[in-house]
N, C-alpha and C. Protein backbone atom coordinates (compact mmCIF):
# COMPACT_ATOMS: atom_id res chain seq x y z
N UNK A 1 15.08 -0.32 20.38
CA UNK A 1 14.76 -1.29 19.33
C UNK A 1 13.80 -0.63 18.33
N UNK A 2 14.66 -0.56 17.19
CA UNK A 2 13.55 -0.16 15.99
C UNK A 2 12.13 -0.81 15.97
N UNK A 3 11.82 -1.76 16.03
CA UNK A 3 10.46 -2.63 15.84
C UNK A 3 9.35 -1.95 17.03
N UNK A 4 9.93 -1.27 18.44
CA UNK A 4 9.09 -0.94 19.50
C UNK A 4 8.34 0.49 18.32
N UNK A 5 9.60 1.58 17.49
CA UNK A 5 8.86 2.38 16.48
C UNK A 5 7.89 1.98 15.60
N UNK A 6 8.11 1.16 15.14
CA UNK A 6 7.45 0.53 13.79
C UNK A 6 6.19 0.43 14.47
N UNK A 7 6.32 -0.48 15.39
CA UNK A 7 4.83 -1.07 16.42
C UNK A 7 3.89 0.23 16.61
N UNK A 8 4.10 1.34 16.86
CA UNK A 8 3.67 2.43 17.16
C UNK A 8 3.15 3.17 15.69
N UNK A 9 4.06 3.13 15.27
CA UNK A 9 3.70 3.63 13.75
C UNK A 9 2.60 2.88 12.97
N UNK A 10 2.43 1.34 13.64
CA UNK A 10 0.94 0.70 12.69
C UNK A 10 0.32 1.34 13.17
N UNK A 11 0.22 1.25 14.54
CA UNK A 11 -1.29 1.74 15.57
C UNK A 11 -1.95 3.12 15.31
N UNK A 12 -0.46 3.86 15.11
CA UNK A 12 -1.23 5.64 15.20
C UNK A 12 -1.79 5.82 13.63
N UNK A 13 -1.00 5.05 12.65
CA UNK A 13 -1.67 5.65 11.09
C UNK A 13 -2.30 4.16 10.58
N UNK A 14 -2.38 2.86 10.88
CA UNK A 14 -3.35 1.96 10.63
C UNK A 14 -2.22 1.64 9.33
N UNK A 15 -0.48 1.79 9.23
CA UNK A 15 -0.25 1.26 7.78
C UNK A 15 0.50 0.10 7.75
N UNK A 16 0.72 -0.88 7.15
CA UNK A 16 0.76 -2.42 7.44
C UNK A 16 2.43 -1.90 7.58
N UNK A 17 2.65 -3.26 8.66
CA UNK A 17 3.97 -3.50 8.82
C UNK A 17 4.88 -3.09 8.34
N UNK A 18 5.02 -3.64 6.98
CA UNK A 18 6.40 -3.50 5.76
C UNK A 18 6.63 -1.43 5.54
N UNK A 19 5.28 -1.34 5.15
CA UNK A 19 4.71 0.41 5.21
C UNK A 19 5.27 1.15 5.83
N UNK A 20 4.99 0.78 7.17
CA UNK A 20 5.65 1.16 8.13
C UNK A 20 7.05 1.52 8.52
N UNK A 21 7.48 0.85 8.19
CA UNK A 21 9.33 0.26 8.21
C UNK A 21 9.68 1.07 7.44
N UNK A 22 8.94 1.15 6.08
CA UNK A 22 9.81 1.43 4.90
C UNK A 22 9.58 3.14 5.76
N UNK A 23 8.30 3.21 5.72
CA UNK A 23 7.81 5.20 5.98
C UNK A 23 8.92 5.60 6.69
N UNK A 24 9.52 4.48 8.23
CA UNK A 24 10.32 4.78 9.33
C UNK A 24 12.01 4.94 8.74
N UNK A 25 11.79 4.03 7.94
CA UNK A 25 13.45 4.44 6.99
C UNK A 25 13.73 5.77 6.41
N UNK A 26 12.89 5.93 5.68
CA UNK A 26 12.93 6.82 4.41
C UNK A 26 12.77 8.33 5.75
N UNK A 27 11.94 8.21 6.64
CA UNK A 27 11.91 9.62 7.64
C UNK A 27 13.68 9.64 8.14
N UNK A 28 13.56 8.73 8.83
CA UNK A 28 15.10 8.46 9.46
C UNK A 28 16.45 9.05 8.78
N UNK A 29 16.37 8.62 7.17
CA UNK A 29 17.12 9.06 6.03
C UNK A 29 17.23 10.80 5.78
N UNK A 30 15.68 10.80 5.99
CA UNK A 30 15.69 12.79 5.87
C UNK A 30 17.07 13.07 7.13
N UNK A 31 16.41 12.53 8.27
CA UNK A 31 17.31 13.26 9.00
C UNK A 31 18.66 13.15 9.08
N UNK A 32 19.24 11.66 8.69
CA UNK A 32 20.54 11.31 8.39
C UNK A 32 21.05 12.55 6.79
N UNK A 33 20.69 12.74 6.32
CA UNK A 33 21.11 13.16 5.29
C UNK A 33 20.93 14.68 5.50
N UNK A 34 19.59 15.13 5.92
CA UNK A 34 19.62 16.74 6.11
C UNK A 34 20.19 17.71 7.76
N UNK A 35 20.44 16.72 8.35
CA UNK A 35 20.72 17.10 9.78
C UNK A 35 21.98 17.31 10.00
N UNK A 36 22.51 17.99 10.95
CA UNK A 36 23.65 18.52 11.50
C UNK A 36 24.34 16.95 11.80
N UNK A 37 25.70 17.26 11.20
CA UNK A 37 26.18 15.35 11.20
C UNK A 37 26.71 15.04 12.68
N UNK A 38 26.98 16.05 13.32
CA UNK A 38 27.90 15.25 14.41
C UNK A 38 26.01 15.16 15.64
N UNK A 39 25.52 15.98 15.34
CA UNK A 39 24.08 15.97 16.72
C UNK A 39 23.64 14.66 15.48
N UNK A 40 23.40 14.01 14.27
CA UNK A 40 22.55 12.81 13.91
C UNK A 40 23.43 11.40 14.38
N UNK A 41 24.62 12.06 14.28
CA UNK A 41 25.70 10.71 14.93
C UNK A 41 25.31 10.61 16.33
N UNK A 42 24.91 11.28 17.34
CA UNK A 42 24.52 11.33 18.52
C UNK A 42 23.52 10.73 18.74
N UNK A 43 22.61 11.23 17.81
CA UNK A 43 20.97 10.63 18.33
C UNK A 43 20.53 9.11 17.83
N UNK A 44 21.87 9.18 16.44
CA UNK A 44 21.17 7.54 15.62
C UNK A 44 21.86 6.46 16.93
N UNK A 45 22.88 6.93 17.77
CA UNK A 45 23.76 6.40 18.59
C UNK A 45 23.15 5.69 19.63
N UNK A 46 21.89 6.80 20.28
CA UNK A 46 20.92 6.46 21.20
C UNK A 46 19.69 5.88 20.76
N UNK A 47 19.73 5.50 19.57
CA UNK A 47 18.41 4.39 19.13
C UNK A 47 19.21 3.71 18.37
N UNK A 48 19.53 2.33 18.77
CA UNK A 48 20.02 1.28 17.97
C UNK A 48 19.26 0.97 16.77
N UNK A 49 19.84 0.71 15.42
CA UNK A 49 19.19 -0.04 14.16
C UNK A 49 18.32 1.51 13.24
N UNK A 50 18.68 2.42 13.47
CA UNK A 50 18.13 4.13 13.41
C UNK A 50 19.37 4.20 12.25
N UNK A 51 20.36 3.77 11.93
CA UNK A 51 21.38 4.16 10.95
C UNK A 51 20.89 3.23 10.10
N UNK A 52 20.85 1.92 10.22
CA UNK A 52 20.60 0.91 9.26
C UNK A 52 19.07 0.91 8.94
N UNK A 53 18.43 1.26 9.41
CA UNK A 53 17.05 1.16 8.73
C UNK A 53 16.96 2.53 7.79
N UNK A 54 17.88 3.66 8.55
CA UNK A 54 17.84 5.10 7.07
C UNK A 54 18.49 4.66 6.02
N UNK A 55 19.64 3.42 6.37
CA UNK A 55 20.56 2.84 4.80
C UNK A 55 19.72 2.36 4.24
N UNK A 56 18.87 1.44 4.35
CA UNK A 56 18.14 -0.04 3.97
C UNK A 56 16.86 1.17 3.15
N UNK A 57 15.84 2.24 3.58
CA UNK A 57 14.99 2.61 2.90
C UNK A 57 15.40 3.79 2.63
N UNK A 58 16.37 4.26 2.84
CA UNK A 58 16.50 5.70 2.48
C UNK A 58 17.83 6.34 1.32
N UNK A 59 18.55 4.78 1.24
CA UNK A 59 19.92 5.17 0.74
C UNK A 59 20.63 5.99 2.18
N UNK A 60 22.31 6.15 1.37
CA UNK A 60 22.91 7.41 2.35
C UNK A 60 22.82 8.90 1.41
N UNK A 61 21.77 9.17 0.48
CA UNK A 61 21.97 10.47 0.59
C UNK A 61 22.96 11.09 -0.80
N UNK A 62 23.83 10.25 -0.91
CA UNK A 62 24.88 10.27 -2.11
C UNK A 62 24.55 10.17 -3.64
N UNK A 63 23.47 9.49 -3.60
CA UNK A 63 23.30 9.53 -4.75
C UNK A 63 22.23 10.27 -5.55
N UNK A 64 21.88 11.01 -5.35
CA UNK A 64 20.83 12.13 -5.40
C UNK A 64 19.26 11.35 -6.62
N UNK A 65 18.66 12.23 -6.16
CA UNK A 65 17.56 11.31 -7.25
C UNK A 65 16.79 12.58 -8.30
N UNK A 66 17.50 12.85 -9.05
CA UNK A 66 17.09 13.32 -10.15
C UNK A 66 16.89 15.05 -9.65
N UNK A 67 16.09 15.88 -10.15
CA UNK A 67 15.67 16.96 -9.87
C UNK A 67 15.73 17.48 -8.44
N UNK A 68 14.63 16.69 -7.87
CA UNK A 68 14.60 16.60 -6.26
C UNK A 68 16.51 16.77 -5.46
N UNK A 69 17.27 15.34 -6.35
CA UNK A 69 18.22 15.32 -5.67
C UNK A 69 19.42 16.46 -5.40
N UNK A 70 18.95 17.42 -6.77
CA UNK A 70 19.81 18.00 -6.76
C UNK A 70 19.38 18.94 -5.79
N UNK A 71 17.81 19.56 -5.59
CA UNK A 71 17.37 20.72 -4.63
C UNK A 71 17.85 20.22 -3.34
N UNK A 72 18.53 18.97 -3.36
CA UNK A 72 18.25 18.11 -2.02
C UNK A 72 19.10 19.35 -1.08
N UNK A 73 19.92 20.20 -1.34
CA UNK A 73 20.83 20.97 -0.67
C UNK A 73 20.41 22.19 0.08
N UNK A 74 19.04 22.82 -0.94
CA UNK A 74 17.85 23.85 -0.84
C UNK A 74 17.71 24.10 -0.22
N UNK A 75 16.24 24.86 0.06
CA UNK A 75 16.16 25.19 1.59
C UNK A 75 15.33 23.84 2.39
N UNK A 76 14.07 23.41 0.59
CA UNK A 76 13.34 22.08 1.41
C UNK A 76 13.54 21.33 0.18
N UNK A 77 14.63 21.19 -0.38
CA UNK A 77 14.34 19.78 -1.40
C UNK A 77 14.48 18.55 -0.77
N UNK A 78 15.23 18.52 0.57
CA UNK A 78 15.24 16.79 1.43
C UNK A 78 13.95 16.94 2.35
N UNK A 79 13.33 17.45 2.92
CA UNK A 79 11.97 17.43 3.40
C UNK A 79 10.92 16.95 2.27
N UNK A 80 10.68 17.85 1.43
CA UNK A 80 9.92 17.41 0.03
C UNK A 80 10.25 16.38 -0.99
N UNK A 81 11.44 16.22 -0.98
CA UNK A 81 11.80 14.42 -1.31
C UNK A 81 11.47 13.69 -0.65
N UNK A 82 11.53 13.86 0.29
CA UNK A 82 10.81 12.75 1.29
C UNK A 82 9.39 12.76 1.58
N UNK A 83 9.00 13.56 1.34
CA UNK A 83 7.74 13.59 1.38
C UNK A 83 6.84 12.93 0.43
N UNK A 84 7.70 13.34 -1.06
CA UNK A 84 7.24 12.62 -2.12
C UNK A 84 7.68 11.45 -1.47
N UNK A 85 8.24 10.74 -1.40
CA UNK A 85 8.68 9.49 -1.38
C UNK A 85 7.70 8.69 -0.41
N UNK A 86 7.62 9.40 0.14
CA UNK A 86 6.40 8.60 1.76
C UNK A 86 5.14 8.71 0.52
N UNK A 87 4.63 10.10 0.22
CA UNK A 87 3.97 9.86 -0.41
C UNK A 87 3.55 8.33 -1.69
N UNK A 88 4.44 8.30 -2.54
CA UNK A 88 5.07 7.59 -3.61
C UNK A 88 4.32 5.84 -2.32
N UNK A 89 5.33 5.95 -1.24
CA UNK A 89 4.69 4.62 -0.41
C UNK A 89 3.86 3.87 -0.74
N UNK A 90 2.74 4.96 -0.43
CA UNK A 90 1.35 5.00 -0.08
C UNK A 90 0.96 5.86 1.17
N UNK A 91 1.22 6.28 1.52
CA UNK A 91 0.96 7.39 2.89
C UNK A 91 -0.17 8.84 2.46
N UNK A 92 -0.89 8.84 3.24
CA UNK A 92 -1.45 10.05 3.02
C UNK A 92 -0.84 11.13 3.91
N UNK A 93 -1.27 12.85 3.65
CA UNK A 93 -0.37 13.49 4.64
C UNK A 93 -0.61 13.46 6.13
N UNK A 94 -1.83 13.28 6.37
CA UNK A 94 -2.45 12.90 8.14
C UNK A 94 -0.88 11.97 8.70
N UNK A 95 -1.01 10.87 7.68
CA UNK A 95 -0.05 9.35 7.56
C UNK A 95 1.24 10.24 8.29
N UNK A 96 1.61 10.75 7.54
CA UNK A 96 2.84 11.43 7.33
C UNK A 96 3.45 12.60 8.39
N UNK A 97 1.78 13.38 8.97
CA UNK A 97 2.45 14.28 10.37
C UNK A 97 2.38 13.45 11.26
N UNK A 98 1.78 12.22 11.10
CA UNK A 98 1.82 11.72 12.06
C UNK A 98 3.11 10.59 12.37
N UNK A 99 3.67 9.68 11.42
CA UNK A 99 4.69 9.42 11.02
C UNK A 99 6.10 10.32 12.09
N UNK A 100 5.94 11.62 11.36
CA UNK A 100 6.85 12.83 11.89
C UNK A 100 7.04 12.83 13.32
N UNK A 101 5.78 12.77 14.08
CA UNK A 101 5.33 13.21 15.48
C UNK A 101 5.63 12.05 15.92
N UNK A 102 5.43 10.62 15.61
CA UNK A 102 4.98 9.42 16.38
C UNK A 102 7.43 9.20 16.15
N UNK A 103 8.06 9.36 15.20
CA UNK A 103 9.67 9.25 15.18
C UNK A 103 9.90 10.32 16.40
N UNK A 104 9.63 11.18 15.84
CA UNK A 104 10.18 12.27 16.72
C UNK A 104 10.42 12.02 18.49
N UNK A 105 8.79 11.37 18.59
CA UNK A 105 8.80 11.46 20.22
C UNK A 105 9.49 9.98 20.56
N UNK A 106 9.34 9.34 19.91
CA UNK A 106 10.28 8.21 19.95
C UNK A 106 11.87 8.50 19.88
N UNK A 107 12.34 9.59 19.69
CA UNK A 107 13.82 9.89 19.40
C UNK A 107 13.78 10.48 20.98
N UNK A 108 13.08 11.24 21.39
CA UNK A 108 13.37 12.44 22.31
C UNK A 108 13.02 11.05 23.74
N UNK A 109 12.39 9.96 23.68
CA UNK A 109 12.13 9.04 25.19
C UNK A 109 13.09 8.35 24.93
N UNK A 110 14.43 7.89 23.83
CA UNK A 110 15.46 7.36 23.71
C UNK A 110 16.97 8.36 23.77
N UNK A 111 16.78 9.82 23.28
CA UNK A 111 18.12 10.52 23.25
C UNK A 111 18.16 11.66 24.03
N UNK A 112 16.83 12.17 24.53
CA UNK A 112 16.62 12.94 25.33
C UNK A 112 16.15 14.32 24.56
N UNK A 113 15.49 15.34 25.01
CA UNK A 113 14.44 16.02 24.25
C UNK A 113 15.31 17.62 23.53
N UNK A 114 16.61 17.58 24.10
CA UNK A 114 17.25 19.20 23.69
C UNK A 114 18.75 18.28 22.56
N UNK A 115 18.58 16.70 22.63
CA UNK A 115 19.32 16.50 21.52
C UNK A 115 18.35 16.59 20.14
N UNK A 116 16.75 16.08 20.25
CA UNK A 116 16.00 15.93 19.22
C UNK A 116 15.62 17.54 18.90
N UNK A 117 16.12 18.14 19.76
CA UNK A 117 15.52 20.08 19.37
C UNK A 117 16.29 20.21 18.43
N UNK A 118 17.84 19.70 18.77
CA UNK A 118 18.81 20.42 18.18
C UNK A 118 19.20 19.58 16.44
N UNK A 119 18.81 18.59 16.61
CA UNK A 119 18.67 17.60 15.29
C UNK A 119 17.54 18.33 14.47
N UNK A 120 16.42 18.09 14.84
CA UNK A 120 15.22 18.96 14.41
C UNK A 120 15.58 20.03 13.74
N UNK A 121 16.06 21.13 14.79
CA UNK A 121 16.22 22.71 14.23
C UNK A 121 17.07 23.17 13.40
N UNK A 122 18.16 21.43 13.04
CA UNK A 122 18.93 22.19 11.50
C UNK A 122 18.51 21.79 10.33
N UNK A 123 17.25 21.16 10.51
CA UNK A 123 16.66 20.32 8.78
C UNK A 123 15.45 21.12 9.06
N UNK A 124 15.43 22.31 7.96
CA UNK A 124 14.19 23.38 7.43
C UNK A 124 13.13 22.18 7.46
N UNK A 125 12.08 22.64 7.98
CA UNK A 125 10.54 22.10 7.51
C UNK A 125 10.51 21.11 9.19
N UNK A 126 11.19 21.03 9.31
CA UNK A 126 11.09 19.67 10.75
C UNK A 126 10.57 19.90 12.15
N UNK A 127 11.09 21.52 11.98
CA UNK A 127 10.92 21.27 13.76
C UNK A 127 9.18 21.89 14.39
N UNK A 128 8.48 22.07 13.27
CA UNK A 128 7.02 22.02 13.35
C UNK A 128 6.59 21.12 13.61
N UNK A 129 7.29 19.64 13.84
CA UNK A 129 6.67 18.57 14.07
C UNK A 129 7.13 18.52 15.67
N UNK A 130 8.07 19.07 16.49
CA UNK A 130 8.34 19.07 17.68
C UNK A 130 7.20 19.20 18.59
């Protein structure tokens, strides 16, 4: 259940509810959009409401957003879009590794820890948060 993330995500960075959700979308989205598609079909599989909350704050990815959207292909223009974007929130970066760390381990006690390696290790900039 998405909301058990969210719940976790007020506590560790103190950011209100809605904040939260949105931060948990828009992360979710990096990985839907920059991750290896058949290992993100796997893992969004093993956390229910993990596809629809990256649609709802993150878009699918398709429609690129300006400059950013186009680096989105780069080595880090979808890490750093998103980053801006958390940023853009309201998130500070503490907000934000922690954000990273607090999804992450939440993916790996729902999909198991060598599917979240392998999701992780194809989106540049990510798997420092492992």
């Amino acid at each position: 259940m998405m909301q058990d993330l969210i719940d976790r995500i007020v506590e560790k960075t103190g950011l209100a509810p809605d904040v939260a959700e949105k931060a948990t979308g828009i992360m979710l989205s990096l990985v839907k959009t920059q991750g290896d598609k058949a290992k993100v079909a796997q893992l969004f599989d093993a956390i229910p409401g993990a596809g629809e909350l990256a649609q709802l704050h993150g878009g699918d990815g398709a429609r690129g957003g300006g400059l950013l959207g186009m680096l989105g292909g780069g080595l880090m223009g979808g890490p750093l879009a998103a980053v801006s974007k958390l940023q853009a929130t309201g998130l500070s970066m503490d907000q934000i590794k922690t954000l990273g760390k607090e999804t992450l381990g939440y993916a790996k006690e729902k999909a198991g820890e060598d599917l979240v390696k392998d999701v992780a290790n194809s989106i540049p900039g990510i798997s420092g948060y492992l």
